[in-house]
Protein backbone atom coordinates (compact mmCIF):
# COMPACT_ATOMS: atom_id res chain seq x y z
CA UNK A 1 19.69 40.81 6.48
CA UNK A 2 16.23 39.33 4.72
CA UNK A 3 16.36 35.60 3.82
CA UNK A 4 13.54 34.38 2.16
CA UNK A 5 12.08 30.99 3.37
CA UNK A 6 11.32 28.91 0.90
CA UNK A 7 8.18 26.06 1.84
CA UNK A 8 9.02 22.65 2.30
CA UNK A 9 8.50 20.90 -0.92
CA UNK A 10 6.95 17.14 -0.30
CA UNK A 11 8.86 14.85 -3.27
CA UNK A 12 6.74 13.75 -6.16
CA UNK A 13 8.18 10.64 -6.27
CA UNK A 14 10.52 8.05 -3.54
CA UNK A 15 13.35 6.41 -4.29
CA UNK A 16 12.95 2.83 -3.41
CA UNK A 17 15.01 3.23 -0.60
CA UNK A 18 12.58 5.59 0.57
CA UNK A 19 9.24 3.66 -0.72
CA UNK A 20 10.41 0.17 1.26
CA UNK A 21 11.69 2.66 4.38
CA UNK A 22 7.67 4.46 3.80
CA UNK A 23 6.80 0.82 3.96
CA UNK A 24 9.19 -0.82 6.77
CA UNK A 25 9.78 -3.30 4.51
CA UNK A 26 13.50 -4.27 2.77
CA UNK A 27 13.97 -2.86 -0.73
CA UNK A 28 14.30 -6.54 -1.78
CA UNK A 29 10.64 -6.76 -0.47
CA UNK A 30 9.59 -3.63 -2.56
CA UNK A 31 11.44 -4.97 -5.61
CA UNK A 32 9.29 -7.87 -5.63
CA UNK A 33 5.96 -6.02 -5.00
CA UNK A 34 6.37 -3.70 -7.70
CA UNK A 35 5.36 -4.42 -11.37
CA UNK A 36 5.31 -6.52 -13.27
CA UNK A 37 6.20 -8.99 -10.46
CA UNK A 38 3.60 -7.41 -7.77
CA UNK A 39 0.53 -4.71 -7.47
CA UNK A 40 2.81 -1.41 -6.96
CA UNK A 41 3.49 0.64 -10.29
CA UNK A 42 6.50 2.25 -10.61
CA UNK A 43 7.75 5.30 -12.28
CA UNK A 44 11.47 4.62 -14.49
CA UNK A 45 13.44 7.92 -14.89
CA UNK A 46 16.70 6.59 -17.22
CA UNK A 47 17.97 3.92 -14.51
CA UNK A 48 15.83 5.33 -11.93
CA UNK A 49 13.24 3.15 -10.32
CA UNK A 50 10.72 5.79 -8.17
CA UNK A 51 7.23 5.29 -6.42
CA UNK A 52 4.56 7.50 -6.41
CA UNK A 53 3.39 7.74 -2.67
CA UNK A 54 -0.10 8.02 -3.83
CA UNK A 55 0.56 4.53 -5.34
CA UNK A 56 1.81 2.91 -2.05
CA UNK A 57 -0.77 4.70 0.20
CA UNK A 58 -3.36 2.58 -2.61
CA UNK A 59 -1.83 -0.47 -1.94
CA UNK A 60 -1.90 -0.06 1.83
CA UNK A 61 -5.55 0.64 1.70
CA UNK A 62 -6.06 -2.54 -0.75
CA UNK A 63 -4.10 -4.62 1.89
CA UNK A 64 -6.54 -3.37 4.28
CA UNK A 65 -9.62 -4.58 2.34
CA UNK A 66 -8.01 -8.17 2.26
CA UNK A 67 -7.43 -8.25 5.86
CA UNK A 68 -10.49 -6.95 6.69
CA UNK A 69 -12.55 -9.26 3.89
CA UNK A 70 -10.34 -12.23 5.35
CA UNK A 71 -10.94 -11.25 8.61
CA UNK A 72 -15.02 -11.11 8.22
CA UNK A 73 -15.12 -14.84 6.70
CA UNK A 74 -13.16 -15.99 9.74
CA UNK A 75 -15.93 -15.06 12.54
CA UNK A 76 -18.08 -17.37 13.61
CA UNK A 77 -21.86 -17.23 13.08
CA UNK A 78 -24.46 -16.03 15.39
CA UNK A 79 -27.15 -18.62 15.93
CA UNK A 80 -29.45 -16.11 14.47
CA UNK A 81 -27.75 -16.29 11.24
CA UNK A 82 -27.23 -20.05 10.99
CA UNK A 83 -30.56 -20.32 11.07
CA UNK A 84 -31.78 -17.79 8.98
CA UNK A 85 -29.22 -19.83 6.27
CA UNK A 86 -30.85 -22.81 6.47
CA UNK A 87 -33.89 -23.95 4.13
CA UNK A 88 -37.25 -23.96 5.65
């Protein structure tokens, strides 16, 4: 007997079960983040309401830049550069 395997197809698009589960967050969480209320785009199939894991792999790399941008403002100066800041 020959069965054919057939690949493992990754899904184009998540449910938003799936998306907030990708996420750990609730879908209530999701729901807000995604537009027009937040930064996530969403993809509406009839009732549908899908993410495009490309589009929630952007916004975890955005909410790494804010950390990190947040995170950079928050250190404290070397003496090196305090003084190179101040007028001579």
């Amino acid at each position: 007997m020959d069965v054919e395997t057939t690949p493992a197809v990754a899904p184009l698009l998540l449910s938003a079960f799936r998306a907030a589960k990708a996420l750990d967050i609730s879908e209530r969480k999701l729901w807000e983040l995604t537009d027009p209320r937040g930064p996530i785009p969403c993809v509406r199939i009839g009732r549908r309401v899908l993410y495009d894991p490309r589009d929630l792999q952007a916004y975890i790399d955005q909410q790494k830049g804010q950390q990190t941008l947040s995170a950079d403002r928050s250190l404290p100066l070397d003496s090196t550069q305090r003084t190179a800041d101040r007028p001579g």
